[in-house]
Protein backbone atom coordinates (compact mmCIF):
# COMPACT_ATOMS: atom_id res chain seq x y z
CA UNK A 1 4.76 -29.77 -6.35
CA UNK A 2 3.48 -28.92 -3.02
CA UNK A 3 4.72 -26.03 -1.07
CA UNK A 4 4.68 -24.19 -4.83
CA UNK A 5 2.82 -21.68 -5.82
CA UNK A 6 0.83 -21.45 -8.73
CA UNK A 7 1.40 -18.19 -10.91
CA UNK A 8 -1.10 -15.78 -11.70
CA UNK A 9 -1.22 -13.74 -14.32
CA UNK A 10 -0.95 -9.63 -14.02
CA UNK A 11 -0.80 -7.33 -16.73
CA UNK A 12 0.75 -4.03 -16.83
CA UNK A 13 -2.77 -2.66 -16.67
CA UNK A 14 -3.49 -4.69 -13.37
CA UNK A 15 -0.01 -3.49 -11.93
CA UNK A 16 -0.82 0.04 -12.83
CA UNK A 17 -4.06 -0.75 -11.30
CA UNK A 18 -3.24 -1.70 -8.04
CA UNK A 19 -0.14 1.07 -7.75
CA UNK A 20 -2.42 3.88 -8.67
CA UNK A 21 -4.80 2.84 -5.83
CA UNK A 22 -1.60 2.17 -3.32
CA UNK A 23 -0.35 5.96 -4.76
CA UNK A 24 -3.61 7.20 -3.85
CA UNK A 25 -3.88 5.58 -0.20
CA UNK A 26 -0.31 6.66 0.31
CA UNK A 27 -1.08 9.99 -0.50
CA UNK A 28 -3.23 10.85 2.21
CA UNK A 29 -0.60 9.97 5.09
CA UNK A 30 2.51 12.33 3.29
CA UNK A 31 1.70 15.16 5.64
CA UNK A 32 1.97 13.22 8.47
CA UNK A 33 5.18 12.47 7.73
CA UNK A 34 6.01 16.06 6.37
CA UNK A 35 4.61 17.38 9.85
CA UNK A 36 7.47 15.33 11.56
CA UNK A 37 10.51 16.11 8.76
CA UNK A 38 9.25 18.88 6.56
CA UNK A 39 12.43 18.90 4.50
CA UNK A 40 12.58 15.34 3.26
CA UNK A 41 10.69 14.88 0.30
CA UNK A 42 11.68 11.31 -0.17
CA UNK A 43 8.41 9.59 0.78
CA UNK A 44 6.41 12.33 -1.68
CA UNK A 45 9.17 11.27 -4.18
CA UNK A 46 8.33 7.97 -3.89
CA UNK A 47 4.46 8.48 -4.23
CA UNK A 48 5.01 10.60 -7.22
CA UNK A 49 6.98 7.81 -8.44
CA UNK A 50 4.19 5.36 -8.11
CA UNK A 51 2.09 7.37 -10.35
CA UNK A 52 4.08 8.09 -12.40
CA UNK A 53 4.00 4.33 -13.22
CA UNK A 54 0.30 4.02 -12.63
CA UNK A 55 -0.18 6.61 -15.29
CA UNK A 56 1.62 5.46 -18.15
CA UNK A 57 5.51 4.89 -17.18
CA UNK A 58 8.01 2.02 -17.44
CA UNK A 59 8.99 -0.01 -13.91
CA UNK A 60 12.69 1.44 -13.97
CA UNK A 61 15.48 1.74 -11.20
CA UNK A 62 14.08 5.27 -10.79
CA UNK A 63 10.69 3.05 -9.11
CA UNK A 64 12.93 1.00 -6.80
CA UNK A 65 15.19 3.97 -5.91
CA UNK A 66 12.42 6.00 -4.55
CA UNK A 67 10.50 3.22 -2.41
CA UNK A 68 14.61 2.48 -1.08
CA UNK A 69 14.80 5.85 -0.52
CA UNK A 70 11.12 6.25 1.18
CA UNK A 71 12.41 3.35 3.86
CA UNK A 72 15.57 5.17 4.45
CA UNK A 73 13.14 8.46 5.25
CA UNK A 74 11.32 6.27 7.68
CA UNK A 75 14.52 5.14 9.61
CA UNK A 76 14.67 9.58 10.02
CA UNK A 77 11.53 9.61 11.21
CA UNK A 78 11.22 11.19 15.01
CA UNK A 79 7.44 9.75 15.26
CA UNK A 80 6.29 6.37 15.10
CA UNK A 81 2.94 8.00 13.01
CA UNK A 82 5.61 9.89 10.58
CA UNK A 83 7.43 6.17 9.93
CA UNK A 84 4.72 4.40 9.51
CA UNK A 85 3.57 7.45 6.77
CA UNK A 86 7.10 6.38 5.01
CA UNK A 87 6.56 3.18 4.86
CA UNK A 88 3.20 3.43 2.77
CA UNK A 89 4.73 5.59 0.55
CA UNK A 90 7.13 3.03 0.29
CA UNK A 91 4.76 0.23 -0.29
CA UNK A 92 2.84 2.75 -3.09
CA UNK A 93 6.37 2.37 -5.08
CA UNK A 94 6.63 -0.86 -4.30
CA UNK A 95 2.91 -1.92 -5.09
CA UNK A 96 4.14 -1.97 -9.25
CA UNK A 97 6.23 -5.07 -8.08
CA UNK A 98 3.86 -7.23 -6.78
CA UNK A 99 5.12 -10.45 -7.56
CA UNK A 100 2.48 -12.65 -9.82
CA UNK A 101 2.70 -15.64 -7.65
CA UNK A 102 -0.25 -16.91 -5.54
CA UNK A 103 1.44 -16.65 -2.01
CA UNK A 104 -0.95 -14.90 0.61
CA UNK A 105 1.85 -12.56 1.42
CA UNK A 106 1.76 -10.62 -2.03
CA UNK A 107 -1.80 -9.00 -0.70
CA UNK A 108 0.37 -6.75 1.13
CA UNK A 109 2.27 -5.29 -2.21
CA UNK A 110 -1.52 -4.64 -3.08
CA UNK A 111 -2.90 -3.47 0.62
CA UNK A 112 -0.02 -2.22 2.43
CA UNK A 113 0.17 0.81 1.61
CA UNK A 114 -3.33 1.91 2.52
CA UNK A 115 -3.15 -0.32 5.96
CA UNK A 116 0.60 1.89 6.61
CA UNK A 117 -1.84 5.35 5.82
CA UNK A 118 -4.44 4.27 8.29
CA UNK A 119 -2.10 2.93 11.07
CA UNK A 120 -0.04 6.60 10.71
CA UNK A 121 -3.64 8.84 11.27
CA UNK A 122 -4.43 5.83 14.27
CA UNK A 123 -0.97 6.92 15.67
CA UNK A 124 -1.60 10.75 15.20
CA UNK A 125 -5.11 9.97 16.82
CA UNK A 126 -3.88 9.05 19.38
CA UNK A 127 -4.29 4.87 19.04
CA UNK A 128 -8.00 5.83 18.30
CA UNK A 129 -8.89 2.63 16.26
CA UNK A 130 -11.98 4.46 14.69
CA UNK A 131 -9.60 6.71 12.92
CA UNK A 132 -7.96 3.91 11.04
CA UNK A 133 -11.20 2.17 10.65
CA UNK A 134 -12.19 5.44 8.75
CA UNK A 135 -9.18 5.30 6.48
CA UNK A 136 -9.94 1.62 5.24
CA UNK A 137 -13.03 2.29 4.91
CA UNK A 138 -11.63 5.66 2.44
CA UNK A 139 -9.90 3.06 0.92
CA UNK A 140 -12.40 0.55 -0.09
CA UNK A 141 -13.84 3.34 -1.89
CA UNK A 142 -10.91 3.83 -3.73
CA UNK A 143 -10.38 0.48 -4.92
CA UNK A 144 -11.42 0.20 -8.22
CA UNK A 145 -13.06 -3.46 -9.60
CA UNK A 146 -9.50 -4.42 -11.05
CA UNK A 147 -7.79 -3.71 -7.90
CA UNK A 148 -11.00 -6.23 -5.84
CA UNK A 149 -10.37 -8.58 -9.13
CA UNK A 150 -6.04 -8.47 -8.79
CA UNK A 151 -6.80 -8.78 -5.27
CA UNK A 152 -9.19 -12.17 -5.32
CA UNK A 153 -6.80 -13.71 -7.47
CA UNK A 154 -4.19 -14.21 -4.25
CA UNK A 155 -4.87 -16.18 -1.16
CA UNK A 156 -6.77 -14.29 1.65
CA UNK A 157 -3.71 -12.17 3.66
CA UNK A 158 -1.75 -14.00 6.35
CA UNK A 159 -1.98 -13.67 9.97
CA UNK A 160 1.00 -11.77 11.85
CA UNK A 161 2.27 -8.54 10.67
CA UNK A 162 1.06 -6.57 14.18
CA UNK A 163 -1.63 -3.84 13.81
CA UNK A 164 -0.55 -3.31 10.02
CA UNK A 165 -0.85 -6.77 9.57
CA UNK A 166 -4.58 -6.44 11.43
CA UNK A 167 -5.23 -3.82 9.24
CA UNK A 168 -4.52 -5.66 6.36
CA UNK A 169 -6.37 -7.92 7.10
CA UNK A 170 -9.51 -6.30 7.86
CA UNK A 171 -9.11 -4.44 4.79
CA UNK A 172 -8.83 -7.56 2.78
CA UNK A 173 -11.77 -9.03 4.16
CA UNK A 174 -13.82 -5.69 3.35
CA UNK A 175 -12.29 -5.86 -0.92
CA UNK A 176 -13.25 -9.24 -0.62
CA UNK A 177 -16.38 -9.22 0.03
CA UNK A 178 -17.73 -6.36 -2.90
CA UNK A 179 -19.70 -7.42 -5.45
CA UNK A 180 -18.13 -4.66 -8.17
CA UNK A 181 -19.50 -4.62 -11.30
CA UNK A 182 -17.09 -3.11 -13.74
């Protein structure tokens, strides 16, 4: 039927895939945020969380609870670079949900959380676009060749979505275009 989309098929191993490299991205922004609110540990929860699934756990409340919880930290934020460090943690949690359906808007369960990492070092910068162009480019490297295959499988990312969305975007683009060999 038009304005369906087709399923696509993700294993456990390609969820754990793509949350250990959002965990990983994620990561790298938690003292950013810790900097602004060094006594909420939610976002680090939430990371810990992540992989914790990437490494072997079940997808249970616990997962869900923590990226909730991560969003609620980013609402406490006092900086707009400490928020945006929230919400990738929250997107590493959420990355072990990324729904299997072929809708351009999934790539950012897979990519968010790295574009959220760079825009929050941009922010610290300040607005120094090199800085987040660094931290894709910290992220390609992290991708593994099931995280560039999971991520070929979806339509290219959508337009909108502000910088993040930009960053997306350009990150996208970069996955895309590897030639990985596994």
């Amino acid at each position: 039927m038009t304005g369906e989309a087709s399923e696509i098929v993700l294993s456990k191993q390609d969820l754990r895939e793509v949350t250990a490299f959002a965990a990983a991205c994620a990561e790298v922004a938690l003292g950013i945020f810790e900097a602004d609110q060094p006594d909420d540990s939610r976002p680090r929860d939430a990371v810990g969380a992540a992989w914790e699934f990437a490494r072997g756990g079940e997808r249970r409340k616990s997962l869900r609870d923590t990226a909730s919880a991560a969003l609620k930290a980013a609402k406490s934020a006092d900086t707009a670079a400490a928020r945006e460090a929230a919400w990738a943690a929250m997107s590493a949690a959420g990355a072990a949900y990324l729904h299997p359906l072929a809708k351009a808007t999934q790539v950012k369960h897979i990519l968010g959380a790295a574009a959220y990492a760079a825009r929050a070092a941009e922010l610290v910068a300040p607005d120094d676009r090199s800085v987040a162009a660094e931290q894709l480019e910290h992220s390609v490297h992290r991708a593994t060749p099931v995280v560039v295959d999971v991520l070929k499988r979806f339509p290219a990312a959508p337009g909108g979505g502000g910088r993040v969305g930009e960053l997306i975007r350009l990150l996208d683009a970069d996955l895309r275009s590897l030639t990985l060999i596994e």
